[in-house]
N, C-alpha and C. Protein backbone atom coordinates (compact mmCIF):
# COMPACT_ATOMS: atom_id res chain seq x y z
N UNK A 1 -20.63 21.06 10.98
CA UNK A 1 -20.22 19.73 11.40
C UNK A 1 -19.19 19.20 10.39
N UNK A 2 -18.26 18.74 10.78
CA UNK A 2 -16.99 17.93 10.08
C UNK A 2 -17.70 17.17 9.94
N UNK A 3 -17.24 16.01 8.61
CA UNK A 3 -17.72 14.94 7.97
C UNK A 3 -16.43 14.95 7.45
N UNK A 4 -16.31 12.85 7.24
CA UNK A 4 -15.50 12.70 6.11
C UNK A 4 -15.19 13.33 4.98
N UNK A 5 -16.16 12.94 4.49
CA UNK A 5 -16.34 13.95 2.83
C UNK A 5 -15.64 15.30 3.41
N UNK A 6 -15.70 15.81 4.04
CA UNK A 6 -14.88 17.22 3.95
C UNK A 6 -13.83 17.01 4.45
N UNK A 7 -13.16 15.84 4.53
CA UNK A 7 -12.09 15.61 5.53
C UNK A 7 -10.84 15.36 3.85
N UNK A 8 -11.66 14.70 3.44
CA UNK A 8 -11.63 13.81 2.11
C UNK A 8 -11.35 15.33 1.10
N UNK A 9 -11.66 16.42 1.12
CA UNK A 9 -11.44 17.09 0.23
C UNK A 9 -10.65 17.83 0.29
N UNK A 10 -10.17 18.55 2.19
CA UNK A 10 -8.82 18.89 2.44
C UNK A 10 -8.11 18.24 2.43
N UNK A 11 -8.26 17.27 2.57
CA UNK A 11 -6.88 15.98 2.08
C UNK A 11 -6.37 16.55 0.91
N UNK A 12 -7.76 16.28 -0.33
CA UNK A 12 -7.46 16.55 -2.03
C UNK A 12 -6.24 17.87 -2.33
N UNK A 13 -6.64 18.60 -1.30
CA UNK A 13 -6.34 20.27 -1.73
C UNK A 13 -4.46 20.25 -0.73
N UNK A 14 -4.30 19.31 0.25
CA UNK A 14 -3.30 19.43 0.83
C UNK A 14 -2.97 20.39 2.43
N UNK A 15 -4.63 20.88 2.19
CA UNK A 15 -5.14 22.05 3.27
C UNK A 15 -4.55 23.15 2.65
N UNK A 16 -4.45 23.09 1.40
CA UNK A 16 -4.43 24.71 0.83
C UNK A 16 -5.73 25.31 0.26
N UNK A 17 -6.35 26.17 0.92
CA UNK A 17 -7.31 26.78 0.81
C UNK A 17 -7.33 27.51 -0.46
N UNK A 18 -6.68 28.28 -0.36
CA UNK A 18 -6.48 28.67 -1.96
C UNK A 18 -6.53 28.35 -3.38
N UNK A 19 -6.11 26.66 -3.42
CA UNK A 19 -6.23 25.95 -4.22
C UNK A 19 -7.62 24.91 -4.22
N UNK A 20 -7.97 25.17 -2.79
CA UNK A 20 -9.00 24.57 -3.31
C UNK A 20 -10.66 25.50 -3.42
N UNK A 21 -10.06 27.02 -3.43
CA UNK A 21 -11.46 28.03 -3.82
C UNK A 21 -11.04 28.04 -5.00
N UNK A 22 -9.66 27.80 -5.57
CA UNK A 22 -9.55 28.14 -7.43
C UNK A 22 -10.13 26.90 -7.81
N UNK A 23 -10.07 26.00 -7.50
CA UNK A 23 -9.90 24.49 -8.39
C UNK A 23 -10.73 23.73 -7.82
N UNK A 24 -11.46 24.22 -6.99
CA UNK A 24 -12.34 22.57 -6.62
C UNK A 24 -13.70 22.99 -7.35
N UNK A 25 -14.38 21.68 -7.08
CA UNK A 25 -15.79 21.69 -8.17
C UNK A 25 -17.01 22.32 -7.00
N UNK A 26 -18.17 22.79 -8.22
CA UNK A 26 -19.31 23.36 -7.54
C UNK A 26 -19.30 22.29 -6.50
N UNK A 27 -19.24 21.16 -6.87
CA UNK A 27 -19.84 19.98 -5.91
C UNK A 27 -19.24 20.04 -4.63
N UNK A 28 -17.99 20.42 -4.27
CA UNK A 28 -16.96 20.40 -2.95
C UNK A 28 -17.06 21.69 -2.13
N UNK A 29 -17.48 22.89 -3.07
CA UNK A 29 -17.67 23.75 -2.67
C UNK A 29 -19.07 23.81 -2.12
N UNK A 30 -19.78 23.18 -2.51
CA UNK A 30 -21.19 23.50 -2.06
C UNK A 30 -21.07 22.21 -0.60
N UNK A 31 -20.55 21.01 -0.44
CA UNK A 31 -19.53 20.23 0.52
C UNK A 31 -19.76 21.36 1.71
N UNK A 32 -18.27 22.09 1.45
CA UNK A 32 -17.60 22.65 2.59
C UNK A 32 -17.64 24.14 2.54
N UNK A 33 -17.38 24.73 3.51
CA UNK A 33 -17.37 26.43 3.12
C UNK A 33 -16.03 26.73 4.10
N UNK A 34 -15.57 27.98 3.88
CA UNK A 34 -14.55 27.90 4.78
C UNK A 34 -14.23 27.91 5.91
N UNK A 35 -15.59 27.84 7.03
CA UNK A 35 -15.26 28.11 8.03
C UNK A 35 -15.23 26.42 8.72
N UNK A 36 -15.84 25.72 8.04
CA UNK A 36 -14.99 24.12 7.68
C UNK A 36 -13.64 24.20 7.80
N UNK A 37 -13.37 24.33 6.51
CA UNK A 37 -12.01 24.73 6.22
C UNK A 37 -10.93 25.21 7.26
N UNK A 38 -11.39 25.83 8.20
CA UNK A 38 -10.51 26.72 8.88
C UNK A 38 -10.46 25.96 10.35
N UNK A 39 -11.66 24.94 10.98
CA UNK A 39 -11.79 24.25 11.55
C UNK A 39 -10.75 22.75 11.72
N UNK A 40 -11.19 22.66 10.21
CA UNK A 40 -10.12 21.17 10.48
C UNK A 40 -8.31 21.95 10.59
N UNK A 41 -8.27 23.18 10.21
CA UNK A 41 -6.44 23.58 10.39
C UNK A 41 -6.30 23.51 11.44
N UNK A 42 -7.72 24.29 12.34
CA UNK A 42 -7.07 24.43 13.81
C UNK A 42 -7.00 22.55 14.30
N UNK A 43 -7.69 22.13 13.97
CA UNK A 43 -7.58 21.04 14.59
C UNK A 43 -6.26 20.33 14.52
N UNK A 44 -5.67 20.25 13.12
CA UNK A 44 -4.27 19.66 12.71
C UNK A 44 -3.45 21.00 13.55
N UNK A 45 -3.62 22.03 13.50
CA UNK A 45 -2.49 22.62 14.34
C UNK A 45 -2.48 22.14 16.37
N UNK A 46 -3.50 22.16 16.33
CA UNK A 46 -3.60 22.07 17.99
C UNK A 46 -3.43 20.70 18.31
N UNK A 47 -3.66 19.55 17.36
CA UNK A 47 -3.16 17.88 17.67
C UNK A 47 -1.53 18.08 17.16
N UNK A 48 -0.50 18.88 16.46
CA UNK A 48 0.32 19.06 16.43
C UNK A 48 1.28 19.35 17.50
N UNK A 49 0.48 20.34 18.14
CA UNK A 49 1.24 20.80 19.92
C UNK A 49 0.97 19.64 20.69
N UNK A 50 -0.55 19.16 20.91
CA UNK A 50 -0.27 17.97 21.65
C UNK A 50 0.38 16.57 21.50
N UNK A 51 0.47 16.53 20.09
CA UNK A 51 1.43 15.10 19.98
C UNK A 51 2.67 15.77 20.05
N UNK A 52 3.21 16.83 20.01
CA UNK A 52 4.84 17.28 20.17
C UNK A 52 4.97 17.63 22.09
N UNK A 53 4.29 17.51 22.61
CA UNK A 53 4.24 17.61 23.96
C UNK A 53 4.22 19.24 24.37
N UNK A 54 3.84 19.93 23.52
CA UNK A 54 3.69 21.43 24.43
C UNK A 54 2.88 22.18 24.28
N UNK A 55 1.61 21.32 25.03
CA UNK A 55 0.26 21.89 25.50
C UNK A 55 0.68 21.29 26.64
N UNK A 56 -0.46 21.76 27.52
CA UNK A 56 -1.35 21.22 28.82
C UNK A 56 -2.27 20.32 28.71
N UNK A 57 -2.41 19.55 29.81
CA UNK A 57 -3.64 18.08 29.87
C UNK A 57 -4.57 18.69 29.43
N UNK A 58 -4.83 20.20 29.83
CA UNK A 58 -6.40 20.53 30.04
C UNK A 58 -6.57 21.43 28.49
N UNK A 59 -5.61 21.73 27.91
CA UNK A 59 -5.48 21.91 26.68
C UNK A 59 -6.14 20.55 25.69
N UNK A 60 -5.31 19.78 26.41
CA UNK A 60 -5.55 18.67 25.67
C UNK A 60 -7.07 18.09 25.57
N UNK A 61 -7.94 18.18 26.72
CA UNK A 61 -8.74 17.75 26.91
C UNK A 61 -9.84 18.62 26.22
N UNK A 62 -9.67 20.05 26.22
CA UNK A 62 -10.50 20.81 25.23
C UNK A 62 -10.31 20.71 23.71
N UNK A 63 -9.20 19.92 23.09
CA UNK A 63 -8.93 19.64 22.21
C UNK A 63 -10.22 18.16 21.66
N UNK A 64 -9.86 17.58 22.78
CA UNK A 64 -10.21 16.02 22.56
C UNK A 64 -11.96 16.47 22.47
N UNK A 65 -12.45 17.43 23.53
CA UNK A 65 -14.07 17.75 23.59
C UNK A 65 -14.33 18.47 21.99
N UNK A 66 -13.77 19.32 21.64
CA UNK A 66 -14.03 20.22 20.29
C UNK A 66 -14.17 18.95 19.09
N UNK A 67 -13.23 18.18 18.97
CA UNK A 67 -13.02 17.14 17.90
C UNK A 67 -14.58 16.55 18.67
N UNK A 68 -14.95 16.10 19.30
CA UNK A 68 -16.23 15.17 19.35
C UNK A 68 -17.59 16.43 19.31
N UNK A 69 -17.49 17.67 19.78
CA UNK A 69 -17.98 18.54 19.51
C UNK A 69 -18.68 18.45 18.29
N UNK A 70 -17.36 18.80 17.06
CA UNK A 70 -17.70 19.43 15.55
C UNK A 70 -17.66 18.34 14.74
N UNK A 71 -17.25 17.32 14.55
CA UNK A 71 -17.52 16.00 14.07
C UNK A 71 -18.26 15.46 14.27
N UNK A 72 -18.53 14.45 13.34
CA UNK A 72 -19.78 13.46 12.75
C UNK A 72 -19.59 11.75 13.50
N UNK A 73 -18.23 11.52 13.49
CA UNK A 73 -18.10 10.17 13.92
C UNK A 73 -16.92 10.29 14.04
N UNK A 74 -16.55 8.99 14.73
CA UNK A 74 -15.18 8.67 15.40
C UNK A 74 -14.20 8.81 14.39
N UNK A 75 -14.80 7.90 12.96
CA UNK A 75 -14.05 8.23 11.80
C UNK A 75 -13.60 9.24 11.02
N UNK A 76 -14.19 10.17 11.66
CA UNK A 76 -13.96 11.43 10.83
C UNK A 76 -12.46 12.02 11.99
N UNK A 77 -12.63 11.57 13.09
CA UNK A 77 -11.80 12.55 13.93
C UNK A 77 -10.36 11.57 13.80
N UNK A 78 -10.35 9.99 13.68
CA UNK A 78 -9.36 9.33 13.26
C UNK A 78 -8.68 10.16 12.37
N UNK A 79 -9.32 10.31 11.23
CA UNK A 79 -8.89 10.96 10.09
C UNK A 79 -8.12 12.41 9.86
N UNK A 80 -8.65 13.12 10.50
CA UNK A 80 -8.14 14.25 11.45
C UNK A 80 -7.05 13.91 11.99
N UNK A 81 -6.51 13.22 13.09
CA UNK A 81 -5.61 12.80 13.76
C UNK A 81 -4.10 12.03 13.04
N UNK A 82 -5.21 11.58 12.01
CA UNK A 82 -3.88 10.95 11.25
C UNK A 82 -3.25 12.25 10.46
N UNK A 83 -3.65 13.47 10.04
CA UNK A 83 -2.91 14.16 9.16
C UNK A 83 -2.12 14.86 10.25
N UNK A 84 -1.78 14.59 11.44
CA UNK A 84 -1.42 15.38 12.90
C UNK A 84 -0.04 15.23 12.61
């Protein structure tokens, strides 16, 4: 499940994964694992196609179900949306 707090720590890292398995603390790591990690990219990549207009509605709409899917609250998927 997405949560802020993990939203909050790919923010920290810039969504570089790399930098954040060298450099983040036990505490973020024990947070998130990567398949987190790899979740919120697809998400910023696939709200990328749909705010640039080249997906499908129904693309879109499996987009919009997954985000309420794997998230915690509305706030977390705002948050998501804004790094789009």
């Amino acid at each position: 499940m997405i949560t802020l707090d993990k939203v909050k720590i790919y923010q920290r890292f810039n969504g570089d994964v790399d930098r954040w398995a060298r450099g983040g603390t036990k505490e973020e790591r024990s947070i998130m694992n990567d398949s987190d990690w790899f979740l919120i990219d697809s998400f910023i990549q696939d709200g990328n196609l749909v705010r640039k207009g080249l997906a499908a509605d129904s693309f879109m709409d499996s987009v919009n179900e997954r985000l309420n899917e794997n998230c915690d609250s509305e706030e977390t998927i705002q948050a998501i949306r804004e790094m789009e």
